[in-house]
PDB file of N, CA and C in Angstrom:
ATOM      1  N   UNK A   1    -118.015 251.469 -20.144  1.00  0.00           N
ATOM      2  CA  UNK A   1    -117.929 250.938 -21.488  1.00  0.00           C
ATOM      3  C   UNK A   1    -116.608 250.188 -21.629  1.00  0.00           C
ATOM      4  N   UNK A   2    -116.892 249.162 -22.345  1.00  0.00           N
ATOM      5  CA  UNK A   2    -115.488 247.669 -22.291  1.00  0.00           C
ATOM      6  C   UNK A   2    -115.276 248.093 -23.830  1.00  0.00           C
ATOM      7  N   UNK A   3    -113.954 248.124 -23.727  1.00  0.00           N
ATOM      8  CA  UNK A   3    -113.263 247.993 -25.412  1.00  0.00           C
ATOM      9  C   UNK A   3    -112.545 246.922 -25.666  1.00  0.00           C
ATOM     10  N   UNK A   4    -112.718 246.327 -26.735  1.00  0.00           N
ATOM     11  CA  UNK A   4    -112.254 244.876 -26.575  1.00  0.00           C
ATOM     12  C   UNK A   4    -111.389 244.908 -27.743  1.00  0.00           C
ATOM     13  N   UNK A   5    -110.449 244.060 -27.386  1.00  0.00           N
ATOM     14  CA  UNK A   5    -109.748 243.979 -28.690  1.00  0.00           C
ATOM     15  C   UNK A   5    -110.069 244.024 -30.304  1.00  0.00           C
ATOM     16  N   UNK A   6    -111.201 243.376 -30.596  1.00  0.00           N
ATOM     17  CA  UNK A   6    -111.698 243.310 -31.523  1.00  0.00           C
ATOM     18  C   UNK A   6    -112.368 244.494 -31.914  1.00  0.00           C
ATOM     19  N   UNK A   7    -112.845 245.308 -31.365  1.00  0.00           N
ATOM     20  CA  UNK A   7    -113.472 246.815 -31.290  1.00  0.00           C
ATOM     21  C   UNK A   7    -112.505 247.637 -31.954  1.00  0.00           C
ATOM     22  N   UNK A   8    -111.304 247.542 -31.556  1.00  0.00           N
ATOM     23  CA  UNK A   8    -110.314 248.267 -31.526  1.00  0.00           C
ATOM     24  C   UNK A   8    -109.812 248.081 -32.980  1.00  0.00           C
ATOM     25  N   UNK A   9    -109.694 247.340 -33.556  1.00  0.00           N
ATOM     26  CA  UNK A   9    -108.927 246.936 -34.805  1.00  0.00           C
ATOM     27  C   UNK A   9    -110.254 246.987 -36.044  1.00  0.00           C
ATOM     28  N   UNK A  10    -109.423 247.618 -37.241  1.00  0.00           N
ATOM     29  CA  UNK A  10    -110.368 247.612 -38.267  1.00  0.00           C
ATOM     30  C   UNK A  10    -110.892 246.895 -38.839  1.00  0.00           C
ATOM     31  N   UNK A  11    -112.003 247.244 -39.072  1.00  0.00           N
ATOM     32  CA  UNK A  11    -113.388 246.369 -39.102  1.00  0.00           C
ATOM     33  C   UNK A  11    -112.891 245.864 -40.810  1.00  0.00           C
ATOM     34  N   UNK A  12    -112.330 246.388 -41.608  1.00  0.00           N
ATOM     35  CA  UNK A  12    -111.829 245.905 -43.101  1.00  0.00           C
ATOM     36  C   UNK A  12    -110.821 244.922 -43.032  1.00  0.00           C
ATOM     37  N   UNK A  13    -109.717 245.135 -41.996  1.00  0.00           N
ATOM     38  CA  UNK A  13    -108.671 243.841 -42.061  1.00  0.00           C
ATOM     39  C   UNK A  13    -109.308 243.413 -41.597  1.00  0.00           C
ATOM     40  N   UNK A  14    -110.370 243.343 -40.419  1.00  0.00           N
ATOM     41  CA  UNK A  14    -110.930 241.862 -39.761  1.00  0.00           C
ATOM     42  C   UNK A  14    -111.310 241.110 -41.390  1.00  0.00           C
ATOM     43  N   UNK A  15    -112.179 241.663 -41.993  1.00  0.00           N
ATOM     44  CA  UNK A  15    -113.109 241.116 -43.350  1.00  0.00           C
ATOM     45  C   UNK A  15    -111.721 240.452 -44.068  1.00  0.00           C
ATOM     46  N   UNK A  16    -110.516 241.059 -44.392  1.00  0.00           N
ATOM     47  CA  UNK A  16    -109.538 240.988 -45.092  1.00  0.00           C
ATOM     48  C   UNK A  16    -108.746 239.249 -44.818  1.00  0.00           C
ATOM     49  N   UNK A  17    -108.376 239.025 -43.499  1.00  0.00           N
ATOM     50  CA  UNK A  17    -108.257 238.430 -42.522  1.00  0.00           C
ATOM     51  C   UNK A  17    -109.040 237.343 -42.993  1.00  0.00           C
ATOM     52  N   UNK A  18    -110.565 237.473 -42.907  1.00  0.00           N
ATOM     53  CA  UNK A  18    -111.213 235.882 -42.656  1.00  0.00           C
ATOM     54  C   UNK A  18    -110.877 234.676 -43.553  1.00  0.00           C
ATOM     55  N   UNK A  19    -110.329 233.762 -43.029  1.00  0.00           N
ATOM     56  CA  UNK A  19    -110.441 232.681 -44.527  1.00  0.00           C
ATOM     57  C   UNK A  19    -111.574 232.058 -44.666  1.00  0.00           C
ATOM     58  N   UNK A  20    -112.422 232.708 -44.590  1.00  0.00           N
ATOM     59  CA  UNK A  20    -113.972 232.367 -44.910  1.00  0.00           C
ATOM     60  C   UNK A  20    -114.035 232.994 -46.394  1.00  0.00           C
ATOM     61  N   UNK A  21    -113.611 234.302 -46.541  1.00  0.00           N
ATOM     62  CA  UNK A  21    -113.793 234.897 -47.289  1.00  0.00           C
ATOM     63  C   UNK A  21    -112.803 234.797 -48.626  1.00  0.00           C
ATOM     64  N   UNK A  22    -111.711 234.045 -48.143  1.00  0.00           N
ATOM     65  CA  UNK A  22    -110.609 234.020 -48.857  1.00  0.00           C
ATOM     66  C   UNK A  22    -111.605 232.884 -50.299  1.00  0.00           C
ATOM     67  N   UNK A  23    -112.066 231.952 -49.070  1.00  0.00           N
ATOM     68  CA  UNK A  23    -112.276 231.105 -49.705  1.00  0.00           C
ATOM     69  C   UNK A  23    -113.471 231.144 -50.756  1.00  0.00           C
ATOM     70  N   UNK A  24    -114.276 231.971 -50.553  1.00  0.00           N
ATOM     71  CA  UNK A  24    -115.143 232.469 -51.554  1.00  0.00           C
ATOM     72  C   UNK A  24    -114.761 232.981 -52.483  1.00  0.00           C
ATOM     73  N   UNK A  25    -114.154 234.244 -52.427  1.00  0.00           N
ATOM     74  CA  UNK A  25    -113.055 234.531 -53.580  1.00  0.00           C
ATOM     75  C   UNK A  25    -112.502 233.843 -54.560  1.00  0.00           C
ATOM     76  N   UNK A  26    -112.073 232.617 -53.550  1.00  0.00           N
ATOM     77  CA  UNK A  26    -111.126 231.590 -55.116  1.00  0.00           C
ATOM     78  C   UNK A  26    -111.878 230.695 -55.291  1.00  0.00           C
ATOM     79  N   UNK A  27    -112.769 229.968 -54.610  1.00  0.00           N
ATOM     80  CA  UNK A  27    -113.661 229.126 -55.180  1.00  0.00           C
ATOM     81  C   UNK A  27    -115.255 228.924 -55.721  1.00  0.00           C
ATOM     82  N   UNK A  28    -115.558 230.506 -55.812  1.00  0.00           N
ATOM     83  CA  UNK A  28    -116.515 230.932 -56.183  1.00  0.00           C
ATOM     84  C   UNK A  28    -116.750 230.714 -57.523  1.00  0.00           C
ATOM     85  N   UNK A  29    -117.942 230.931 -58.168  1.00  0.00           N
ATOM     86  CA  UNK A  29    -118.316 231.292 -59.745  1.00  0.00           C
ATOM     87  C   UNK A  29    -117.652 232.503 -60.321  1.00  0.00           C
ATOM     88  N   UNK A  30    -116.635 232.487 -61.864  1.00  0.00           N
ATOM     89  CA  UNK A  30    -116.395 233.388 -62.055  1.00  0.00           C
ATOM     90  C   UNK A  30    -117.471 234.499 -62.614  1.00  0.00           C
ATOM     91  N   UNK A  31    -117.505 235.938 -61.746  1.00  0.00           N
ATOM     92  CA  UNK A  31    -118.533 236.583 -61.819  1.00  0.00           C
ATOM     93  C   UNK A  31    -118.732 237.109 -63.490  1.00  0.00           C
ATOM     94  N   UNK A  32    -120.134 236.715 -63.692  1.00  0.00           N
ATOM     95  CA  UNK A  32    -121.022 237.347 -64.920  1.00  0.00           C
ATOM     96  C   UNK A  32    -121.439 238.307 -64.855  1.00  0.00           C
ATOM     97  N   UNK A  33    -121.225 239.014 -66.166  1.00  0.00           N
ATOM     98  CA  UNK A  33    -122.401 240.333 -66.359  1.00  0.00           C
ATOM     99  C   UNK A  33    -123.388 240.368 -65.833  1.00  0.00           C
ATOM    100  N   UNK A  34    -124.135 241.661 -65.962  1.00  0.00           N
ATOM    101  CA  UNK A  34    -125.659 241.610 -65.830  1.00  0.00           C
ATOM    102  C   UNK A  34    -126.040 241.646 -67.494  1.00  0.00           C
ATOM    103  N   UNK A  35    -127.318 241.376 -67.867  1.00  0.00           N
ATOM    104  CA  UNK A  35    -127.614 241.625 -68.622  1.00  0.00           C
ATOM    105  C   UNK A  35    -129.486 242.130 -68.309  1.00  0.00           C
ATOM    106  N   UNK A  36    -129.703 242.833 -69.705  1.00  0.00           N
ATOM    107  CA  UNK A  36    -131.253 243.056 -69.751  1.00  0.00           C
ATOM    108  C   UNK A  36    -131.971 242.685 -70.795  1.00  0.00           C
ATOM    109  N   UNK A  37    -133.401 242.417 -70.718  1.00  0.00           N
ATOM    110  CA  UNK A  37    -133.809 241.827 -71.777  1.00  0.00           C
ATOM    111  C   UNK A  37    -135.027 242.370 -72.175  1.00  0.00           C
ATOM    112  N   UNK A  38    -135.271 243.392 -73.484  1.00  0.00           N
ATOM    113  CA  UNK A  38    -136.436 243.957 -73.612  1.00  0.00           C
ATOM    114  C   UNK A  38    -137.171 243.274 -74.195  1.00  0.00           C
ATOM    115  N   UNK A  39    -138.688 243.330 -73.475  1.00  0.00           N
ATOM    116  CA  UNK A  39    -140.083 243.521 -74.012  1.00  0.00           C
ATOM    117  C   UNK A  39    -140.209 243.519 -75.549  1.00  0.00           C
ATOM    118  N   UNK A  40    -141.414 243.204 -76.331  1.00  0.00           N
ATOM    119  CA  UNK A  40    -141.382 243.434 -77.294  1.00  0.00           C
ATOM    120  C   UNK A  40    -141.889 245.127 -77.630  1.00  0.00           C
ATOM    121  N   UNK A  41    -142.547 245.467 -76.581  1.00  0.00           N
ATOM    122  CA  UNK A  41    -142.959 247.014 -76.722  1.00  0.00           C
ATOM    123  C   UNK A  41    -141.666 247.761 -76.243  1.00  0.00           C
ATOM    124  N   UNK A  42    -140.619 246.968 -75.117  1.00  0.00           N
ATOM    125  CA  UNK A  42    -139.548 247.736 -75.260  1.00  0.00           C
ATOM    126  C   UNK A  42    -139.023 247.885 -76.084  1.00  0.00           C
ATOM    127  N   UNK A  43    -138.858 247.115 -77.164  1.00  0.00           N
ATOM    128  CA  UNK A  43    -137.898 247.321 -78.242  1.00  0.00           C
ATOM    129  C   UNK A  43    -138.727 247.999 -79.293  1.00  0.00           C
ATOM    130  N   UNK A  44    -140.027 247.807 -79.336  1.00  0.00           N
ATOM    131  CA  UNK A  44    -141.005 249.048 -80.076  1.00  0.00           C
ATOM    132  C   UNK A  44    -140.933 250.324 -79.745  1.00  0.00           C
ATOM    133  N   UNK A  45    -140.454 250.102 -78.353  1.00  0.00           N
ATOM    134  CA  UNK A  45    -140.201 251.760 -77.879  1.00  0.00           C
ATOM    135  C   UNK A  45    -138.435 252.348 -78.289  1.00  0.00           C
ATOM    136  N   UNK A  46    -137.922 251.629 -78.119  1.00  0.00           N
ATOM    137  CA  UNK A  46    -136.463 251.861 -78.593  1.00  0.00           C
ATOM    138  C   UNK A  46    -136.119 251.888 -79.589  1.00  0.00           C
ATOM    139  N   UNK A  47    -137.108 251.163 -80.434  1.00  0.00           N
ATOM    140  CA  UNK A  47    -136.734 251.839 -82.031  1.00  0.00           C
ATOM    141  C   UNK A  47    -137.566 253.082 -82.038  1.00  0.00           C
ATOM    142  N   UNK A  48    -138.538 253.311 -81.712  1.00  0.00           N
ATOM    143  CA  UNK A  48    -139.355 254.937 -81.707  1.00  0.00           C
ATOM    144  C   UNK A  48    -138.100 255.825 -81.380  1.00  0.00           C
ATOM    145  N   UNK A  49    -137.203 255.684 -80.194  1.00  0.00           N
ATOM    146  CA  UNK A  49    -137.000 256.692 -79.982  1.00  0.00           C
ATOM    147  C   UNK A  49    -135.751 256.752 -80.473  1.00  0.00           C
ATOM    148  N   UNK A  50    -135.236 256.147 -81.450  1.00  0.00           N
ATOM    149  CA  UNK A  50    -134.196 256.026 -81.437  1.00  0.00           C
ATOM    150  C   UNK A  50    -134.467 257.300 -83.121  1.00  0.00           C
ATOM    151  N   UNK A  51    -135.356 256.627 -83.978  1.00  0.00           N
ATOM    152  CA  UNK A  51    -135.893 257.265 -85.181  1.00  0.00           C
ATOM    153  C   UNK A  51    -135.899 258.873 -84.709  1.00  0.00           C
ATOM    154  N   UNK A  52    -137.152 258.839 -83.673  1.00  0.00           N
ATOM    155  CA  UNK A  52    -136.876 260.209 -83.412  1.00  0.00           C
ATOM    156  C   UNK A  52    -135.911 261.281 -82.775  1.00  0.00           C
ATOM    157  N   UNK A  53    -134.586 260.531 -82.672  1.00  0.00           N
ATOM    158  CA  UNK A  53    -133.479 261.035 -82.453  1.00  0.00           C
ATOM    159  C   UNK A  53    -132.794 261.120 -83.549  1.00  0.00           C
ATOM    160  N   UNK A  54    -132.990 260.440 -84.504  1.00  0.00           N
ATOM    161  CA  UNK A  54    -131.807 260.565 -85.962  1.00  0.00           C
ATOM    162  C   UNK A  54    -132.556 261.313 -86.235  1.00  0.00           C
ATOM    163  N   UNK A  55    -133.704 261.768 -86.302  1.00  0.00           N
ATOM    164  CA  UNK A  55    -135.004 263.281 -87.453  1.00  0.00           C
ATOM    165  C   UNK A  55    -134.002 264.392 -86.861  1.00  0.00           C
ATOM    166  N   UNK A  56    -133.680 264.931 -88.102  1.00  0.00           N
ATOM    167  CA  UNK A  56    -133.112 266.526 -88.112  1.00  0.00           C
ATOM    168  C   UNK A  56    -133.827 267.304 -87.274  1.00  0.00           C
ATOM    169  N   UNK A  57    -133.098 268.381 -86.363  1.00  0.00           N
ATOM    170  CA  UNK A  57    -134.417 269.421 -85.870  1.00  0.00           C
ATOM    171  C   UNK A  57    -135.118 269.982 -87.085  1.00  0.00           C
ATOM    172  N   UNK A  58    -134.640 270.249 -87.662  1.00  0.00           N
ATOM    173  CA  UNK A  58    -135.378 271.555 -88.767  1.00  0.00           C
ATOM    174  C   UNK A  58    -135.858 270.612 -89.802  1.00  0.00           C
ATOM    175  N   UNK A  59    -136.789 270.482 -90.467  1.00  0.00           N
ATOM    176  CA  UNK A  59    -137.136 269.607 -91.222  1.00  0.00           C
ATOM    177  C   UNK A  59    -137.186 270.357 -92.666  1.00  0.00           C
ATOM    178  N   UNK A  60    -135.857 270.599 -93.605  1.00  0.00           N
ATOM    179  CA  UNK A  60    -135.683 271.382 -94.515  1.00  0.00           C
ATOM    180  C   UNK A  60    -136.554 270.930 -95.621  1.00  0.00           C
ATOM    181  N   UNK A  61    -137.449 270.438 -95.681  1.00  0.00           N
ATOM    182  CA  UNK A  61    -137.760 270.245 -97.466  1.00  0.00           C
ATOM    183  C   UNK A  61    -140.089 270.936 -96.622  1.00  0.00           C
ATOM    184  N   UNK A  62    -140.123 270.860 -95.067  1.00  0.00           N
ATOM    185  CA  UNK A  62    -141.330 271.670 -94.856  1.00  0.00           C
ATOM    186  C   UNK A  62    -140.587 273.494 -94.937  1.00  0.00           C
ATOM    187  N   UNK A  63    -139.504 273.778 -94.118  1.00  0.00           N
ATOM    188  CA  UNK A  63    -139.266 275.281 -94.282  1.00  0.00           C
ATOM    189  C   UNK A  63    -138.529 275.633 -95.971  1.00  0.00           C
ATOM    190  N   UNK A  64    -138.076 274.573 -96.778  1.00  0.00           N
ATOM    191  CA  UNK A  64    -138.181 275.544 -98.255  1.00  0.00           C
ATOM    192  C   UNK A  64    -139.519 276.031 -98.641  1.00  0.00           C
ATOM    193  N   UNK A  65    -140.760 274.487 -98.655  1.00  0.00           N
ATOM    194  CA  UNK A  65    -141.804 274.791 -99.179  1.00  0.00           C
ATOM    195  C   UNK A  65    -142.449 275.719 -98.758  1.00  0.00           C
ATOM    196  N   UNK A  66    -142.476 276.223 -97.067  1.00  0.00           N
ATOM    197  CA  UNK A  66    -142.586 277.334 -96.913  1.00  0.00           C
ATOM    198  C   UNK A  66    -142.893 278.989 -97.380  1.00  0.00           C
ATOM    199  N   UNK A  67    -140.461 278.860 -97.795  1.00  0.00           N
ATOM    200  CA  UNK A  67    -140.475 279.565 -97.977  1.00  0.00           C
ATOM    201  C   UNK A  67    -140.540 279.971 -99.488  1.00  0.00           C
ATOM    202  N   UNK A  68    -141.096 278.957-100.236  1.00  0.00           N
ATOM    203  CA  UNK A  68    -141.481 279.343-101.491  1.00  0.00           C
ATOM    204  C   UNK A  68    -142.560 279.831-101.739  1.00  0.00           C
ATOM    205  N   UNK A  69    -143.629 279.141-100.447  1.00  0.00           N
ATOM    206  CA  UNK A  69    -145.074 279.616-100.761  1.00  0.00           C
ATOM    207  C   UNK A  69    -145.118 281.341-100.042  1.00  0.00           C
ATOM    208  N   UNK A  70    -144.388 281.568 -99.343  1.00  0.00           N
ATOM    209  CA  UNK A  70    -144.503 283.137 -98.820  1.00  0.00           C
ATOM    210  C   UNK A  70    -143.601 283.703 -99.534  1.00  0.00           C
ATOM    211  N   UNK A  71    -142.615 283.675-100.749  1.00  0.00           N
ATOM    212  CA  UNK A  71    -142.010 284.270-101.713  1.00  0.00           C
ATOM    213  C   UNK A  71    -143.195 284.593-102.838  1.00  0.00           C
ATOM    214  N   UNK A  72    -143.580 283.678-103.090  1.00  0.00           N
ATOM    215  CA  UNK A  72    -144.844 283.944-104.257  1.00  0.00           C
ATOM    216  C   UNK A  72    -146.441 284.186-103.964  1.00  0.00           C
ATOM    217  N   UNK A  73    -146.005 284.644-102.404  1.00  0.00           N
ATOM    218  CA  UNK A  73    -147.510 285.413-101.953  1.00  0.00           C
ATOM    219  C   UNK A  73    -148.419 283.956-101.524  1.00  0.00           C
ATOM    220  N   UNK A  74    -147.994 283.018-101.189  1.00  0.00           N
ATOM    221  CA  UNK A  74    -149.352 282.388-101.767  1.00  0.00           C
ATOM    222  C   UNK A  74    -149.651 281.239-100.141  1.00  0.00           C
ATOM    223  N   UNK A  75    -148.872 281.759 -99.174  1.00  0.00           N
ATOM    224  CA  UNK A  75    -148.611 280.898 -97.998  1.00  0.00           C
ATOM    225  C   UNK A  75    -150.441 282.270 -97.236  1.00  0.00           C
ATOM    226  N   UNK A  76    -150.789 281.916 -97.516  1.00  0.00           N
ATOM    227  CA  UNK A  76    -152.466 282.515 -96.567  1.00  0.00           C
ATOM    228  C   UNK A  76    -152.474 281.780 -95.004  1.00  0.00           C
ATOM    229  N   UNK A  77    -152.399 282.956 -93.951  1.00  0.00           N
ATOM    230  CA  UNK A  77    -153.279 281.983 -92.304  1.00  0.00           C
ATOM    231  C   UNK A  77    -153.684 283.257 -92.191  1.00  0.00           C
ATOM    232  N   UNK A  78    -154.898 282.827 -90.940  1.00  0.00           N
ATOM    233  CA  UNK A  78    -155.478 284.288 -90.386  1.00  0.00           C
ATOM    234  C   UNK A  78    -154.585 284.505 -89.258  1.00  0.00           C
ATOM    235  N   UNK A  79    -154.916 286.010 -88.610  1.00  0.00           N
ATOM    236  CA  UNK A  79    -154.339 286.121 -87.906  1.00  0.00           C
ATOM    237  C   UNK A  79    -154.688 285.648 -86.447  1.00  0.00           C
ATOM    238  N   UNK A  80    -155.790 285.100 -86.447  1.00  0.00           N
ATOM    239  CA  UNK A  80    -156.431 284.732 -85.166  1.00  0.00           C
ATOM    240  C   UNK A  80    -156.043 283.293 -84.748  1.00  0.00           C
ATOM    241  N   UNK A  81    -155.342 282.529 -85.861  1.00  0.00           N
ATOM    242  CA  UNK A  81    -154.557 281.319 -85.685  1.00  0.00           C
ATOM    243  C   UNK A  81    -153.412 281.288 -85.081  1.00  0.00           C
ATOM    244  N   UNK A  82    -153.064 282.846 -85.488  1.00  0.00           N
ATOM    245  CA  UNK A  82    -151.329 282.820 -85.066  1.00  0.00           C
ATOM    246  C   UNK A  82    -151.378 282.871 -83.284  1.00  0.00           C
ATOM    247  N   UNK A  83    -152.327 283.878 -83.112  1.00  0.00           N
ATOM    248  CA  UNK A  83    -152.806 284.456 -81.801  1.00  0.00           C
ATOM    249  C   UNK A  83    -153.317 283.088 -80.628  1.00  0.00           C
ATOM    250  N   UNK A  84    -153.824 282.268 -81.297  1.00  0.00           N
ATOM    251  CA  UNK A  84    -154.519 281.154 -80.741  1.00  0.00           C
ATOM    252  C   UNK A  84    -153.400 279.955 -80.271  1.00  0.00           C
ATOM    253  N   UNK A  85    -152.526 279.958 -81.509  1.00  0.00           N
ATOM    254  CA  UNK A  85    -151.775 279.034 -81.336  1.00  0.00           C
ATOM    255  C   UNK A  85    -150.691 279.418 -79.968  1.00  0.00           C
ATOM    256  N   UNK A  86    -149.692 281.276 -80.653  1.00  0.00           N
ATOM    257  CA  UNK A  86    -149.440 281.720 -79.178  1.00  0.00           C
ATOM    258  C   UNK A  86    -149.847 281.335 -77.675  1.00  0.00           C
ATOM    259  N   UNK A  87    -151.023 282.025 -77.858  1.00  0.00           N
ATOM    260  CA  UNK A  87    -151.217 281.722 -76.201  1.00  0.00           C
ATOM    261  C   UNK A  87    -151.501 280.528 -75.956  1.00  0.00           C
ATOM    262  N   UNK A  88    -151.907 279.257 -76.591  1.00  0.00           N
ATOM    263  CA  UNK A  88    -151.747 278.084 -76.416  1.00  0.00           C
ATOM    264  C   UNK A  88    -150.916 277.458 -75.901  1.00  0.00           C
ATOM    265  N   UNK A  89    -149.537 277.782 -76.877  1.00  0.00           N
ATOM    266  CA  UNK A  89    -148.358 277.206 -76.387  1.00  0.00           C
ATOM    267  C   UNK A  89    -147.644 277.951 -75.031  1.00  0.00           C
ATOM    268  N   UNK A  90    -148.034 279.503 -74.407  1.00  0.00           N
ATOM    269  CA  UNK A  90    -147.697 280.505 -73.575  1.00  0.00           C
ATOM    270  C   UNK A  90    -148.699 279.480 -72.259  1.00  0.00           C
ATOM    271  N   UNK A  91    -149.747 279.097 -72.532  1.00  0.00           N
ATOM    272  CA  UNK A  91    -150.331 278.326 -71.465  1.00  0.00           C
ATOM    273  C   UNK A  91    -149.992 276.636 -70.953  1.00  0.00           C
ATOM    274  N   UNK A  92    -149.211 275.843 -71.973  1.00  0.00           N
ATOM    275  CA  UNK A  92    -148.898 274.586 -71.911  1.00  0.00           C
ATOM    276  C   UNK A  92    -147.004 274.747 -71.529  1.00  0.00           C
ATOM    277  N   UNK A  93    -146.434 275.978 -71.116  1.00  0.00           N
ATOM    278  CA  UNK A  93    -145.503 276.181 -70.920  1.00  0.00           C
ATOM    279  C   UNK A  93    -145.169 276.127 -69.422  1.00  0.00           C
TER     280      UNK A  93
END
């Protein structure tokens, strides 16, 4: 195996070194952004999700009414809903 001078010396000052490269550098285009450009369903989608990121978790004016209707007795489910819904969500988990 031949080691040659060029082998020997780093492969970054060689790059550093070239005035090939120099010259790209200074007489190149000064480099631009990237940019992106959404879709009209992208931006249908980015306002969706953007809405459903400002919505409160807890949605206080469904848990008062709630809890007004089970203060005055009057919030009725069976119990086979509660049960149904359970293992529903215990199976999509």
């Amino acid at each position: 195996m031949n080691i040659n001078e060029i082998n020997k010396s780093n492969p970054i000052n060689l790059y550093r070194q070239n005035p090939r490269t120099d010259k790209v550098r200074k007489e190149g285009a000064p480099s631009v952004g990237d940019s992106v450009t959404l879709s009209e369903t992208g931006n249908a989608f980015r306002d969706a999700l953007k809405a459903v990121k400002d919505m409160p978790e807890i949605r206080a004016d469904k848990v008062s009414e709630l809890a007004r209707r089970v203060k005055n007795n009057e919030y009725k489910t069976k119990t086979s809903d509660i049960a149904d819904k359970i293992i529903d969500d215990s199976i999509t988990e």
